[in-house]
C-alpha atoms as a PDB file:
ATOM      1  CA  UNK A   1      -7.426  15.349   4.649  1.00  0.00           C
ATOM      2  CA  UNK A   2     -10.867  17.646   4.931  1.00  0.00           C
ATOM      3  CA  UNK A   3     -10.228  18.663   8.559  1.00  0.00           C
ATOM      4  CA  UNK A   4     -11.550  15.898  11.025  1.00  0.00           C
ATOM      5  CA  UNK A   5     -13.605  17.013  13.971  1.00  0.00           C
ATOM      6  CA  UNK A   6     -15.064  15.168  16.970  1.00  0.00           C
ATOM      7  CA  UNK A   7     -18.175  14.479  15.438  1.00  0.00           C
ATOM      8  CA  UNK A   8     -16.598  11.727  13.640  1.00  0.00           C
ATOM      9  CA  UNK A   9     -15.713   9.798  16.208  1.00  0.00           C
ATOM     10  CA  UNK A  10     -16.977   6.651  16.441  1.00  0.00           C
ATOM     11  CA  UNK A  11     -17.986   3.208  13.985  1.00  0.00           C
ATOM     12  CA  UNK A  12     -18.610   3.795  10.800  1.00  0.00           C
ATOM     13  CA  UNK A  13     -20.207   0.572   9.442  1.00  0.00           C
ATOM     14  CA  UNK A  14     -19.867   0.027   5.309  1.00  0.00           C
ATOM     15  CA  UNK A  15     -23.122   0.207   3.701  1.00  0.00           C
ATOM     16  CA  UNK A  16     -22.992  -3.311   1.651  1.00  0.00           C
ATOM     17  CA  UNK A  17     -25.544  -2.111  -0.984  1.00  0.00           C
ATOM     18  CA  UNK A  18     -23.095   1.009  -1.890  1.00  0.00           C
ATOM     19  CA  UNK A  19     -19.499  -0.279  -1.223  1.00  0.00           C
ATOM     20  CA  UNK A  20     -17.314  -2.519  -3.835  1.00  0.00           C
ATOM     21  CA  UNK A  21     -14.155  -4.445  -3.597  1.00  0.00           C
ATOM     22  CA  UNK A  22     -13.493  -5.700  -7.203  1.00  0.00           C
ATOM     23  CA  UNK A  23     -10.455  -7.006  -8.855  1.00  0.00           C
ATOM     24  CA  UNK A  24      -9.004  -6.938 -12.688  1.00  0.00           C
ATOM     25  CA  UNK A  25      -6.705  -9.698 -13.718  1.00  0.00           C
ATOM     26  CA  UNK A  26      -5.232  -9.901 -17.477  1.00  0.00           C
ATOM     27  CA  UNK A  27      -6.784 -13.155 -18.899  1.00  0.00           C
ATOM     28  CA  UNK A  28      -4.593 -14.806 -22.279  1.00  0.00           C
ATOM     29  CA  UNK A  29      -2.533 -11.826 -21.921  1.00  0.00           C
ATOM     30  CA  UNK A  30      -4.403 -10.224 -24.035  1.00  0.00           C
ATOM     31  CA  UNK A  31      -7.258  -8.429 -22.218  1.00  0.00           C
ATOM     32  CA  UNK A  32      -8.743  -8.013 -18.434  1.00  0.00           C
ATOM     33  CA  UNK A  33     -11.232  -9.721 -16.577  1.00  0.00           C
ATOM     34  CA  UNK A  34     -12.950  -7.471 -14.060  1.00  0.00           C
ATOM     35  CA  UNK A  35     -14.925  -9.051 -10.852  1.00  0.00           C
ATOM     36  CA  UNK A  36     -16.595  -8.207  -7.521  1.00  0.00           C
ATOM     37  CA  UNK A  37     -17.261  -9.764  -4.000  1.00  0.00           C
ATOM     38  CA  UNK A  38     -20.943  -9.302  -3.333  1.00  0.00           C
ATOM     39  CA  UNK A  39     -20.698 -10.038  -0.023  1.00  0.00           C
ATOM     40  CA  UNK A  40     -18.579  -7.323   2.055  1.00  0.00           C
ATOM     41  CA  UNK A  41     -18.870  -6.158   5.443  1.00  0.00           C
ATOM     42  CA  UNK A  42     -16.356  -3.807   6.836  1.00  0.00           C
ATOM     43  CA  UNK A  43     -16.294  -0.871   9.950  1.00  0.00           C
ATOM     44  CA  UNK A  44     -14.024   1.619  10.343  1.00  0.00           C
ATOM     45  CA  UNK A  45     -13.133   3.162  14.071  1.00  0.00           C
ATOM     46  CA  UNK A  46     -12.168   6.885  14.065  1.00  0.00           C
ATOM     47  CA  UNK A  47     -10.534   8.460  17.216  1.00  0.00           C
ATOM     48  CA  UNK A  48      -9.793  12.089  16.150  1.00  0.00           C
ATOM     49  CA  UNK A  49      -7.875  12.940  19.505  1.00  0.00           C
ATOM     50  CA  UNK A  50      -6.005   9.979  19.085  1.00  0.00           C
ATOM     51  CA  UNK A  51      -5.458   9.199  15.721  1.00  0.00           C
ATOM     52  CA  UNK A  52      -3.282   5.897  16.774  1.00  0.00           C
ATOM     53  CA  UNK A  53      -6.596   4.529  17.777  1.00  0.00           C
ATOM     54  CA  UNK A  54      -8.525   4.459  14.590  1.00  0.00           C
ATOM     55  CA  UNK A  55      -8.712   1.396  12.588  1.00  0.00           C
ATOM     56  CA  UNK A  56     -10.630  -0.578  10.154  1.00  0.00           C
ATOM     57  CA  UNK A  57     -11.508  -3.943   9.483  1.00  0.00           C
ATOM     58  CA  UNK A  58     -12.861  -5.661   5.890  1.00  0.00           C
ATOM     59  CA  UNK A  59     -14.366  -8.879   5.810  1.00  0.00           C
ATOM     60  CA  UNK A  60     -14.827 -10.359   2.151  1.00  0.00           C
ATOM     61  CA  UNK A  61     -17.158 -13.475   1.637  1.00  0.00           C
ATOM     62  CA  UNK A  62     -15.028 -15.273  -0.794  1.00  0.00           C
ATOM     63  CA  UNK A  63     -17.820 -17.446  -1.831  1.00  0.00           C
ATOM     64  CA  UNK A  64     -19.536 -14.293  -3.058  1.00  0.00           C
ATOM     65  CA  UNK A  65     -17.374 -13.635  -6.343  1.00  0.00           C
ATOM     66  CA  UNK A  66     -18.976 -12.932  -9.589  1.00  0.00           C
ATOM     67  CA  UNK A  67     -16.793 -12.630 -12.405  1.00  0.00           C
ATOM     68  CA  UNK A  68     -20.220 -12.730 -14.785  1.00  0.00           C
ATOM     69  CA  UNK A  69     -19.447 -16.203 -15.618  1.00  0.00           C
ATOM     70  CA  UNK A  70     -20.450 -19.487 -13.417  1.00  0.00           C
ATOM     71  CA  UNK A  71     -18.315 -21.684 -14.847  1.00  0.00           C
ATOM     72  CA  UNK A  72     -14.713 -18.966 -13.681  1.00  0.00           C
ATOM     73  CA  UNK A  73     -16.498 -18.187 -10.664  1.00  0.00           C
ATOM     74  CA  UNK A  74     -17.013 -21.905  -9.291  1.00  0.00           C
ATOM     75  CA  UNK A  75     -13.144 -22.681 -10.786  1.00  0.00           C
ATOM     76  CA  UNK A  76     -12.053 -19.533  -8.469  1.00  0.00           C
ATOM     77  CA  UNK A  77     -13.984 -20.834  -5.727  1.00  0.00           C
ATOM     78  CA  UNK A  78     -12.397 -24.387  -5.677  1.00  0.00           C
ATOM     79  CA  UNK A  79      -9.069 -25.413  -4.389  1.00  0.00           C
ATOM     80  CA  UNK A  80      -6.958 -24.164  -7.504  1.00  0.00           C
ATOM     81  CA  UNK A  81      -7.772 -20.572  -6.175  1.00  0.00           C
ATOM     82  CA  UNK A  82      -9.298 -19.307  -3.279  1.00  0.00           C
ATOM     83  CA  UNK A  83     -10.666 -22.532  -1.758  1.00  0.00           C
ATOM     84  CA  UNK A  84     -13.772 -20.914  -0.358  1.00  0.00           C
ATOM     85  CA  UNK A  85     -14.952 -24.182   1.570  1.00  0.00           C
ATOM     86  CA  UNK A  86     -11.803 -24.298   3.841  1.00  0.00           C
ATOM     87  CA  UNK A  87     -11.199 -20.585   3.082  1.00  0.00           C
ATOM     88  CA  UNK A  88     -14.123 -19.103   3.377  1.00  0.00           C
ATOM     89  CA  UNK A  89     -13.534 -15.422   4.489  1.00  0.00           C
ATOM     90  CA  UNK A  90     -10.720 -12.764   3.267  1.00  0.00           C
ATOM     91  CA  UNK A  91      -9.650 -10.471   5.951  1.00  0.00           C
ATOM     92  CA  UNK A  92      -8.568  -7.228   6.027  1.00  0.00           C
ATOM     93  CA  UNK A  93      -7.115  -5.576   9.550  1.00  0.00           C
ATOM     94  CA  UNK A  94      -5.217  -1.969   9.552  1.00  0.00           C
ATOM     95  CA  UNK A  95      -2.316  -1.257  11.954  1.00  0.00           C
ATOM     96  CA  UNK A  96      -1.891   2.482  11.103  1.00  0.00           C
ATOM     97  CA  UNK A  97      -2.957   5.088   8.934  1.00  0.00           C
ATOM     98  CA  UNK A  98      -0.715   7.345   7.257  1.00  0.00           C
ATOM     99  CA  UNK A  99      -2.009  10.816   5.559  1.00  0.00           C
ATOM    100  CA  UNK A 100      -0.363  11.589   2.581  1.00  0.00           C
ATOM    101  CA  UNK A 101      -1.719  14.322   1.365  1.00  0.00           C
ATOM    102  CA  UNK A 102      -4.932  16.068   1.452  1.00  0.00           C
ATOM    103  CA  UNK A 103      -7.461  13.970   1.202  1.00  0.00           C
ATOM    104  CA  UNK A 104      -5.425  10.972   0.684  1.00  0.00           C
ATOM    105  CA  UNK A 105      -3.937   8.366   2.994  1.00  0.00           C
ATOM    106  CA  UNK A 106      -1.922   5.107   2.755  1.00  0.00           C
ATOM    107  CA  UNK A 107      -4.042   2.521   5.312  1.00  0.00           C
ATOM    108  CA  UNK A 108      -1.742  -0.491   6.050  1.00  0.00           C
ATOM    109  CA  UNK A 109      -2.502  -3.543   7.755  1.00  0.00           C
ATOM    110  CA  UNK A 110      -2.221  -7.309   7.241  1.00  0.00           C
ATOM    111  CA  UNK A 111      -4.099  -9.181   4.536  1.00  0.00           C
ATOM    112  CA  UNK A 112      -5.120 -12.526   5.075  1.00  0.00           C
ATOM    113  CA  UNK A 113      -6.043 -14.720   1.775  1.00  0.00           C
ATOM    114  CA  UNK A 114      -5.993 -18.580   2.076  1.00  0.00           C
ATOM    115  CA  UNK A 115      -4.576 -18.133   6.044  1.00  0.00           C
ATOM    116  CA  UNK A 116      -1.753 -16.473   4.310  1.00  0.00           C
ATOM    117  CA  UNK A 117      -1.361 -13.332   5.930  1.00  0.00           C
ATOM    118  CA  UNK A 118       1.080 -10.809   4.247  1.00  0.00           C
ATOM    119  CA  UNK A 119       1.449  -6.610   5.255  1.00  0.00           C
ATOM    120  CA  UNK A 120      -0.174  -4.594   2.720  1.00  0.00           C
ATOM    121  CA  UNK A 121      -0.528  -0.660   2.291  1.00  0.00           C
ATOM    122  CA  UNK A 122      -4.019   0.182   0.693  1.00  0.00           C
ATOM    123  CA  UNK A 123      -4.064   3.652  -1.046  1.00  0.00           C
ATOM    124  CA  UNK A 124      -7.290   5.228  -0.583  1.00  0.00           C
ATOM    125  CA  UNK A 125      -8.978   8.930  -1.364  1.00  0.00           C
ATOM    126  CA  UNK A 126     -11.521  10.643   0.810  1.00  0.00           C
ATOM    127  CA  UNK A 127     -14.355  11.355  -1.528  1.00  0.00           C
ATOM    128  CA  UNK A 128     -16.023  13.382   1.400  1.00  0.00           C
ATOM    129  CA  UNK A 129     -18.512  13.113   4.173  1.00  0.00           C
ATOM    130  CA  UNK A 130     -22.020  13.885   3.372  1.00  0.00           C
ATOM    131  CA  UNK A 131     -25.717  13.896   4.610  1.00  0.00           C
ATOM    132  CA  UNK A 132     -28.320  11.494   2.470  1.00  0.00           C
ATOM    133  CA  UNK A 133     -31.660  12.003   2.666  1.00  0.00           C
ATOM    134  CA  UNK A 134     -32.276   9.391   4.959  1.00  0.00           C
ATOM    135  CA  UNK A 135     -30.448  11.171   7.621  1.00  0.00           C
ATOM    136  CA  UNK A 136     -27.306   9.090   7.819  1.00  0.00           C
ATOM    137  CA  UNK A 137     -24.194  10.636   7.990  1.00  0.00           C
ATOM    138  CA  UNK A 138     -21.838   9.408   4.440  1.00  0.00           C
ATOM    139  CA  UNK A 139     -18.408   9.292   4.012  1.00  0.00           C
ATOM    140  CA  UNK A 140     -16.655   8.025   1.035  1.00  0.00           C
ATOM    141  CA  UNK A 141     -12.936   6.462   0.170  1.00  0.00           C
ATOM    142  CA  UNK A 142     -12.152   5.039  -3.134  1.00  0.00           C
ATOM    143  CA  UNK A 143      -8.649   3.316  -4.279  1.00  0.00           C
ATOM    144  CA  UNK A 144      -6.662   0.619  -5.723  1.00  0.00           C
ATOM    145  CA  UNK A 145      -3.830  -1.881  -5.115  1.00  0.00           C
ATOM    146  CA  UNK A 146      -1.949  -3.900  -6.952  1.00  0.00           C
ATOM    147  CA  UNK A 147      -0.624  -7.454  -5.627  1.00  0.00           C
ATOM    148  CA  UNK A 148       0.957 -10.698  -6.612  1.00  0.00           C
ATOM    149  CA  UNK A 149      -1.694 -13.254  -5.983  1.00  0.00           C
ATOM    150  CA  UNK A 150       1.276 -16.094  -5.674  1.00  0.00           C
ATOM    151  CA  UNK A 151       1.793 -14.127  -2.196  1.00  0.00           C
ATOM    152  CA  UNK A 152      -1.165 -15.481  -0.726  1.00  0.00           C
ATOM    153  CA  UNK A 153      -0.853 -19.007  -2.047  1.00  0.00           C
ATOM    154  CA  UNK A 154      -2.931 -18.304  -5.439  1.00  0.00           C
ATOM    155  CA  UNK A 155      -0.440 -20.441  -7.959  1.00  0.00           C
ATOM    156  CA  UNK A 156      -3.286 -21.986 -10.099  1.00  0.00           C
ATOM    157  CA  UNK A 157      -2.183 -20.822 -13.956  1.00  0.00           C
ATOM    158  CA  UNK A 158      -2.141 -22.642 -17.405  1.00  0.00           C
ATOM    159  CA  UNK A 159       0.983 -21.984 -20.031  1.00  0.00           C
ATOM    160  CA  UNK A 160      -0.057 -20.442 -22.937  1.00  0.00           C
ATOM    161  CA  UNK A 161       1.935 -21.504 -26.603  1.00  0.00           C
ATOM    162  CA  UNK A 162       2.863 -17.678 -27.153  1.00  0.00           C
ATOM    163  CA  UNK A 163       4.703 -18.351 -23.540  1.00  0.00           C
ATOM    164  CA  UNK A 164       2.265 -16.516 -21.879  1.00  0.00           C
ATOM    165  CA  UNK A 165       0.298 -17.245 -19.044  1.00  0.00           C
ATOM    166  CA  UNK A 166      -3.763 -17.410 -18.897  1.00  0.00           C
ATOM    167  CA  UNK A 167      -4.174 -15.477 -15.573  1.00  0.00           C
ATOM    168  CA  UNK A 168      -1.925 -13.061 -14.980  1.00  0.00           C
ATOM    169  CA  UNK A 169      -0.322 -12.912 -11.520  1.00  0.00           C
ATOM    170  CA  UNK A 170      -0.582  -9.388 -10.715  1.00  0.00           C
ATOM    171  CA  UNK A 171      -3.693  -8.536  -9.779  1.00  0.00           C
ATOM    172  CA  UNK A 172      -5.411  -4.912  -9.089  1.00  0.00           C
ATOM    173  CA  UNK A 173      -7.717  -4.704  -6.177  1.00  0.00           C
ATOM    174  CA  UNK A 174     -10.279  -1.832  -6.544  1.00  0.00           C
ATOM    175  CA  UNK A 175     -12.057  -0.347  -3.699  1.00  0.00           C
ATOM    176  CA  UNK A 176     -15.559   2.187  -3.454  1.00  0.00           C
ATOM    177  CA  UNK A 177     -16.447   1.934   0.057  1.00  0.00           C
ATOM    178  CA  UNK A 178     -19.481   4.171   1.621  1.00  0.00           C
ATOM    179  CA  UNK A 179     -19.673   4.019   5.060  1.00  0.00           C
ATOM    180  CA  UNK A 180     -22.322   5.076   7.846  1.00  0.00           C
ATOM    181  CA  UNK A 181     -21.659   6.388  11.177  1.00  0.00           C
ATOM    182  CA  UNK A 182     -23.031   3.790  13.023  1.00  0.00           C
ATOM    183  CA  UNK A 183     -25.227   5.658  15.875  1.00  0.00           C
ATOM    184  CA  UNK A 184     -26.585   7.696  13.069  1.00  0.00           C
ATOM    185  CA  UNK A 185     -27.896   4.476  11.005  1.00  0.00           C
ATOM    186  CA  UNK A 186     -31.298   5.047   9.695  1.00  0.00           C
ATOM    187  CA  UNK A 187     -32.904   2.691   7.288  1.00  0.00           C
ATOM    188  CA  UNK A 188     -32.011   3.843   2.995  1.00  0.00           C
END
């Protein structure tokens, strides 16, 4: 990774307007759906010196999922998926970070979908660390995972008379986080 100095110690807070967790999920087999949360908040804790003190936490609003269609998004809402109203937050908590090459690390922690909480390892590139014009000091990961969404107690599927299934149950999480540092947070 670009060489971290003391400077970046601290909370970094995601900036909701210019961070993304999404999904994709095959739909009939046949071709993807893609989707958002619209509501994430997320910080991220860097200790430089001590590396075994950094973390970072993700909080998804589950009732904020837009798939571009009402009609899906209140069906993934209800009890056949997530169950937002007893459900209402996904949670995302690391236990270590692993650098795996330059300017790529593994970030693993524990998942929680559905109060189903399952060890995950999130792949994720440093895009950099950057200035905006506002003064705040930017840095950038993007990456994706796959998972099995019958692991966190999403079973709701339909047969299909090919043999098929209508949602598939792999699903690919994409991430685009931008974070501030938090004591440098200027209005933009």
């Amino acid at each position: 990774m670009t060489a971290l100095d003391a400077s970046m110690n601290g909370d970094w807070l995601f900036d909701r307007d210019h961070t993304r967790v999404g999904f994709s999920a095959r739909h009939a087999m046949v071709t993807k759906v893609r989707g958002a949360f619209n509501d994430v908040d997320g910080r991220i804790h860097v200790d430089v010196d001590h590396p075994e003190n950094s973390w970072v936490e993700v909080r998804v609003q589950v009732a904020s999922i837009d798939t571009r269609s009402a009609q899906r998004d209140e069906h993934l809402r209800s009890a056949d998926f997530f169950d937002a109203e007893t459900y209402p937050e996904i949670v995302f908590r690391s236990t270590a970070e692993d650098e795996v090459d330059e300017n790529a690390l593994n970030v693993i922690g524990d998942l929680t979908i559905r109060d189903i909480t399952r060890q995950v390892t999130i792949p994720l590139s440093f895009t950099g660390i950057e200035r905006d014009p506002f003064g705040n000091l930017r840095a950038g990961f993007e990456g994706t995972r796959r998972l099995d969404r019958r692991d966190f107690g999403l079973e709701w599927n339909a047969a299909l008379d090919t043999g098929g299934v209508l949602v598939s149950e792999k699903i690919t999480l994409e991430f685009e986080i931008s974070a501030i540092k938090a004591e440098e947070a200027i209005e933009g």
